[in-house]
N, C-alpha and C. Protein backbone atom coordinates (compact mmCIF):
# COMPACT_ATOMS: atom_id res chain seq x y z
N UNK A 1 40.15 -23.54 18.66
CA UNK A 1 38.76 -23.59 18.24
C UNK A 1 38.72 -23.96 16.76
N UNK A 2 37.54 -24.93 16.26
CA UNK A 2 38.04 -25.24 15.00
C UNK A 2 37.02 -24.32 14.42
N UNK A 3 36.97 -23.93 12.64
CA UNK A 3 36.48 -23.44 12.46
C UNK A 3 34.75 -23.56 11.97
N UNK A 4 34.75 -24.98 12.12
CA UNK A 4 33.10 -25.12 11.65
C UNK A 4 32.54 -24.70 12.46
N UNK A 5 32.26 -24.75 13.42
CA UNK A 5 31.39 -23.78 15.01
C UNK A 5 31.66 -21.94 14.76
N UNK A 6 32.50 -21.76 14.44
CA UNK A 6 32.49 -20.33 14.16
C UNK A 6 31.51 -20.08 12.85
N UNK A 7 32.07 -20.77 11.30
CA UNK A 7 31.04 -20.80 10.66
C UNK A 7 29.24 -21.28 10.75
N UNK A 8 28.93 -21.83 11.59
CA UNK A 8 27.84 -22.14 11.63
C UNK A 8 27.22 -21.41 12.22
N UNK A 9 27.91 -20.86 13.71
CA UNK A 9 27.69 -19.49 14.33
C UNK A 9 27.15 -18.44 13.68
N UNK A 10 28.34 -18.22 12.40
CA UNK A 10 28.02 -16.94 11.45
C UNK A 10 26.61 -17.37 10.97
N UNK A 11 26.84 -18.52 9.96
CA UNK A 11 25.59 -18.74 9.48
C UNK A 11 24.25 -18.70 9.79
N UNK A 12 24.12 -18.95 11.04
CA UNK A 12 23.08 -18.92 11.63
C UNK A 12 22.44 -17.32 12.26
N UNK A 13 23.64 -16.58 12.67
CA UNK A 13 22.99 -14.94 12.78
C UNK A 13 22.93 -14.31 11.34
N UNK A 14 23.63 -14.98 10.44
CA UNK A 14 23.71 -14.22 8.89
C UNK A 14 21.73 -14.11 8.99
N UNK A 15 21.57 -15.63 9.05
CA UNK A 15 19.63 -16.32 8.51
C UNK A 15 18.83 -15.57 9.87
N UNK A 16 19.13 -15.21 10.66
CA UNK A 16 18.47 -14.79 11.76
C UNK A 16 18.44 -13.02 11.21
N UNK A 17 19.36 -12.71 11.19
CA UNK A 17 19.36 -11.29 10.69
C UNK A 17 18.27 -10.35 9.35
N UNK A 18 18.54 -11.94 8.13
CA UNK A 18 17.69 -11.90 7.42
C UNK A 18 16.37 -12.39 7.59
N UNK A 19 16.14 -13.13 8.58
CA UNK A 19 14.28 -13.29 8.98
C UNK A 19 13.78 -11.80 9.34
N UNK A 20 15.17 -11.33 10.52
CA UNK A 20 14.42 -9.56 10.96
C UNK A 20 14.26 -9.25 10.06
N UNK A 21 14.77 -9.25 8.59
CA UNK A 21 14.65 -7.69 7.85
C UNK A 21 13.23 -8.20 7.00
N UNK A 22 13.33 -9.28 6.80
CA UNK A 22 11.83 -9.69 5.92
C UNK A 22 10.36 -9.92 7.03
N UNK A 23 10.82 -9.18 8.31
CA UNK A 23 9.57 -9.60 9.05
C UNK A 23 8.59 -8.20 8.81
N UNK A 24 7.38 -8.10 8.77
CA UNK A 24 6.78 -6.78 8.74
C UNK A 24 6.75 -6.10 10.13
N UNK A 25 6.93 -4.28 9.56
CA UNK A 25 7.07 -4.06 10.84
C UNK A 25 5.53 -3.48 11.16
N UNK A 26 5.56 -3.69 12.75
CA UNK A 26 4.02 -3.51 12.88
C UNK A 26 4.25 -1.84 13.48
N UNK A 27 5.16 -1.21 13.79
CA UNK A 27 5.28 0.27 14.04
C UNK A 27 4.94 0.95 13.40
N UNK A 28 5.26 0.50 11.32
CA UNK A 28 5.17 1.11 10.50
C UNK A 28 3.80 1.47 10.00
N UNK A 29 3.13 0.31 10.34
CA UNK A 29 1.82 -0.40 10.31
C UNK A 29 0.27 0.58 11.22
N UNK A 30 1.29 0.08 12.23
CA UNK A 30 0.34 1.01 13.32
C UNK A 30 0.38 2.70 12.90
N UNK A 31 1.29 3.10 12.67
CA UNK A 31 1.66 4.84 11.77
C UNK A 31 0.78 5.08 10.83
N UNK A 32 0.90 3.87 9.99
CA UNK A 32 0.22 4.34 8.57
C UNK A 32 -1.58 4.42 8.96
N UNK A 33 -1.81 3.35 10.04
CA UNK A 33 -3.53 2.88 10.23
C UNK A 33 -4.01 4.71 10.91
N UNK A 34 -2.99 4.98 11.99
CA UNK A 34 -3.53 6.28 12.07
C UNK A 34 -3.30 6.89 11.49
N UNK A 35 -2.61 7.33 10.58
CA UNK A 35 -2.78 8.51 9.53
C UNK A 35 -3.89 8.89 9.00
N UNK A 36 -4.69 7.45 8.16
CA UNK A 36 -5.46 7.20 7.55
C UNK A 36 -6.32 7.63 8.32
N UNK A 37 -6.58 7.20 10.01
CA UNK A 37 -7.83 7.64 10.38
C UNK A 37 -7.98 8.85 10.64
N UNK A 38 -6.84 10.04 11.12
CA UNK A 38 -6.48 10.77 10.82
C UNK A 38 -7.44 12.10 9.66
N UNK A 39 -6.99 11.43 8.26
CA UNK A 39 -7.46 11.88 7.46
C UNK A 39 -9.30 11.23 7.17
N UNK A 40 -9.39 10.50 7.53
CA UNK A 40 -11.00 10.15 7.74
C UNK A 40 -11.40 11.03 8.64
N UNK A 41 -11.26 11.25 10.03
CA UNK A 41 -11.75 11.91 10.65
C UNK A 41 -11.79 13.67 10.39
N UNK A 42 -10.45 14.24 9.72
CA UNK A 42 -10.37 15.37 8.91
C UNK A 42 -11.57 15.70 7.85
N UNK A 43 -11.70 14.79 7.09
CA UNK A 43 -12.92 14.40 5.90
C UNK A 43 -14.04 14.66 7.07
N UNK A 44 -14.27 13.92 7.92
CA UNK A 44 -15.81 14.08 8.63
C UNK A 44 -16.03 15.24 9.16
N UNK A 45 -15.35 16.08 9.82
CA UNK A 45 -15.20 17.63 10.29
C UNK A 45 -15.89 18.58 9.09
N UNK A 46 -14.69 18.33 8.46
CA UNK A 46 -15.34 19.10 6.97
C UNK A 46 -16.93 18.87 6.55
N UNK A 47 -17.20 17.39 6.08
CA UNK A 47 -18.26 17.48 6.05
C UNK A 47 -19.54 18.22 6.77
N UNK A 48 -18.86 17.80 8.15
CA UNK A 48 -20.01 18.27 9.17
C UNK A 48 -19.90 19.64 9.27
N UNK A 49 -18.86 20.37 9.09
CA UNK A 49 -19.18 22.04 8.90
C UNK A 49 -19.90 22.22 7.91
N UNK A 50 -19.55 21.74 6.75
CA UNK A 50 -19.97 22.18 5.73
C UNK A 50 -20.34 21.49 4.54
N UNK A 51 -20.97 20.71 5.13
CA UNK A 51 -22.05 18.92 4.12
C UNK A 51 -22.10 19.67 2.98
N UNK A 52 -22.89 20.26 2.51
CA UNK A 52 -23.34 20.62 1.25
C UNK A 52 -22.11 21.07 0.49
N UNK A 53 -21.27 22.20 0.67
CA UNK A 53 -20.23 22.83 -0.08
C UNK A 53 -19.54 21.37 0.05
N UNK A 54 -18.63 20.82 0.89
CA UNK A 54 -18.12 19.42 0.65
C UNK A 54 -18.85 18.74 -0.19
N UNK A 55 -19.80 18.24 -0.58
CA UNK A 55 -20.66 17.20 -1.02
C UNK A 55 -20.36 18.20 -2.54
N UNK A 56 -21.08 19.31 -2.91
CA UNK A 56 -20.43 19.68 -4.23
C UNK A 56 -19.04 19.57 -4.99
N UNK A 57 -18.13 19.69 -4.15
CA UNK A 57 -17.01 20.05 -4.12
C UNK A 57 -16.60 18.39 -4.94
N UNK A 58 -16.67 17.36 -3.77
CA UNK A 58 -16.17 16.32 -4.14
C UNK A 58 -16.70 15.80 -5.37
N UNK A 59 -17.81 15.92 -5.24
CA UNK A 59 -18.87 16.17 -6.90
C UNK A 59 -18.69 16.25 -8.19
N UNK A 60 -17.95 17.54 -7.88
CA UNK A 60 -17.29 18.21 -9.37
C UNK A 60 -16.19 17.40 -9.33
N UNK A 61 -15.21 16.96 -8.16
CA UNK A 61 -13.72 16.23 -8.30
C UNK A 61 -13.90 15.11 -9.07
N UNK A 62 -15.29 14.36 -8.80
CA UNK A 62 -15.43 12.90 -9.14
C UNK A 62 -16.01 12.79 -10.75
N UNK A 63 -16.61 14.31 -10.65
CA UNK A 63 -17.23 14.10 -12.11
C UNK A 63 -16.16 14.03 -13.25
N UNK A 64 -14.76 14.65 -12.88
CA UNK A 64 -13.87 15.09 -13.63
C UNK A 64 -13.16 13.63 -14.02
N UNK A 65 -13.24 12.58 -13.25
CA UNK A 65 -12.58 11.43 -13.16
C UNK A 65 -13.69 10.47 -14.10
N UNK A 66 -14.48 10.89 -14.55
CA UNK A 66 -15.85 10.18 -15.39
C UNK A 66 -14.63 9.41 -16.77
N UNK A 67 -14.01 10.29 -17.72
CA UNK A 67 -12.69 9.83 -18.62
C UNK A 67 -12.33 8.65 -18.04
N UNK A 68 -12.30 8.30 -17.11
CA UNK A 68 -10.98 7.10 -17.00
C UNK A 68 -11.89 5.99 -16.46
N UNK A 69 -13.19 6.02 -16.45
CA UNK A 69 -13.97 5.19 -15.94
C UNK A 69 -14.59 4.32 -17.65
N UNK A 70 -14.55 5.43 -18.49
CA UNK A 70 -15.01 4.69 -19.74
C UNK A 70 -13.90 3.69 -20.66
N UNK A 71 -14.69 2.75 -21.17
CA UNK A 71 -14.02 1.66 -21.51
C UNK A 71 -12.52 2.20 -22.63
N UNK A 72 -11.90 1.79 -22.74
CA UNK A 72 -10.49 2.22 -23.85
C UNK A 72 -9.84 1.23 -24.50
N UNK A 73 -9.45 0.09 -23.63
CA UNK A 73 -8.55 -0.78 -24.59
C UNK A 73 -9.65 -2.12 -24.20
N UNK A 74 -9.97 -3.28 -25.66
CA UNK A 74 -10.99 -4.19 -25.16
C UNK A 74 -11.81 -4.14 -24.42
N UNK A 75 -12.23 -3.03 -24.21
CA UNK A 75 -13.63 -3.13 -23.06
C UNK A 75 -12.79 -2.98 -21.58
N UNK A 76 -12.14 -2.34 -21.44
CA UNK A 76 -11.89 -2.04 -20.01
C UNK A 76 -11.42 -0.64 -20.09
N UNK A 77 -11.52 -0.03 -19.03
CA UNK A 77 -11.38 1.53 -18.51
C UNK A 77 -9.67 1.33 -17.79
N UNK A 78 -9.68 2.41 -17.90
CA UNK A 78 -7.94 2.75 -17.59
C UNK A 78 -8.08 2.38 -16.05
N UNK A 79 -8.97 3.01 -14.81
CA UNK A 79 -9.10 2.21 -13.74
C UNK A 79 -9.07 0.90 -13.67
N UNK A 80 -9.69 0.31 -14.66
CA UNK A 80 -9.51 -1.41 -14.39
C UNK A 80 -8.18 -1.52 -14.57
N UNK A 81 -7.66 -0.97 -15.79
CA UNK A 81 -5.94 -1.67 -16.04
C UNK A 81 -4.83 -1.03 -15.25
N UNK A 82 -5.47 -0.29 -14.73
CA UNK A 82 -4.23 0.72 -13.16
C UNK A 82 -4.64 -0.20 -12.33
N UNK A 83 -5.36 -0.87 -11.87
CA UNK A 83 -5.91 -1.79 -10.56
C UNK A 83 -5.06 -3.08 -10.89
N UNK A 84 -5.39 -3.82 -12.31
CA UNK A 84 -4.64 -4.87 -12.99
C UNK A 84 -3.32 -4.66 -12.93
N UNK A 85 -2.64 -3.45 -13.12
CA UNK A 85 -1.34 -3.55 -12.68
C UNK A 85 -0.83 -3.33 -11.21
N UNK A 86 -1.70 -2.69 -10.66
CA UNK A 86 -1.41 -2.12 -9.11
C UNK A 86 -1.15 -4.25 -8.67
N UNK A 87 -2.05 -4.88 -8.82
CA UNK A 87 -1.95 -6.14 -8.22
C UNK A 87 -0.92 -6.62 -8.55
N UNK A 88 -0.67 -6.92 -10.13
CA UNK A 88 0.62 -7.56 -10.39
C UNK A 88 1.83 -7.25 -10.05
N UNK A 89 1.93 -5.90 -9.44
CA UNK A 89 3.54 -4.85 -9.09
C UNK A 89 3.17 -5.92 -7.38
N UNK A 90 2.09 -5.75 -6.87
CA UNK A 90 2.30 -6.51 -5.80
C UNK A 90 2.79 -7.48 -5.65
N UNK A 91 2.32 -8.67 -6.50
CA UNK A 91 2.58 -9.49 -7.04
C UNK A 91 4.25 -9.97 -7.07
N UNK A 92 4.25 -9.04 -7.62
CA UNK A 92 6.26 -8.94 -7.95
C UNK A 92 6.73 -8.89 -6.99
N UNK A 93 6.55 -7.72 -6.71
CA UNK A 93 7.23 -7.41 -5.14
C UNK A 93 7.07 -8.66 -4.35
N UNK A 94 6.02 -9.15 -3.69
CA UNK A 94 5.65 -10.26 -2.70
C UNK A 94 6.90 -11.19 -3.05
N UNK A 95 6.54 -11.87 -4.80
CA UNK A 95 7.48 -12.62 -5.28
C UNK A 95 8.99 -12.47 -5.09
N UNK A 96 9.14 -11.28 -5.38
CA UNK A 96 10.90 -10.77 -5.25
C UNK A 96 11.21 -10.89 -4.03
N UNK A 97 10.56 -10.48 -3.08
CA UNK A 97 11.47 -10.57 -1.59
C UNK A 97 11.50 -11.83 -0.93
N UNK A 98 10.87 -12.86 -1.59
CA UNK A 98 11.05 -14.04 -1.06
C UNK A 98 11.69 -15.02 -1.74
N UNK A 99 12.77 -14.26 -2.21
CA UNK A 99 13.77 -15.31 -3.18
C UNK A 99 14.79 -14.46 -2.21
């Protein structure tokens, strides 16, 4: 047997192996979507026992977060520049795994 057919062999499950690992998995996907609803539907219970105490509650949580909504560096709030970076880390990432 000569050896280019063995190498090309390899080569070809090496690139096949690496398509699996860069494919998304939809198991992980499907896990995470119910969690989330999960915890939405947890949130709606609560509410519906107890609308008002919930509705304060989250109230006071949100009022406390008022700091990071006001402007800080050039006219933007620390939420804008956590969002501005949240994209660009995506960004990277996306970029990095496809080299």
């Amino acid at each position: 047997m000569s050896r280019r057919p063995f190498l090309s062999r390899t080569h070809r499950a090496r690139e096949a192996r690496n398509r699996q690992r860069m494919a998304a998995d939809p198991g992980g996907t499907m896990r995470l979507a119910v969690l989330v609803a999960l915890v939405l539907v947890a949130l709606a219970v609560a509410a519906g026992f107890r609308g008002e105490e919930t509705a304060r509650e989250a109230g006071g949580w949100l009022a406390r977060l008022g700091p990071l909504a006001e402007p800080r560096i050039f006219g933007a709030s620390i939420l804008e520049i956590g969002a501005i970076l949240a994209v660009l880390a995506v960004c990277a990432l996306i970029l990095w795994r496809r080299r």
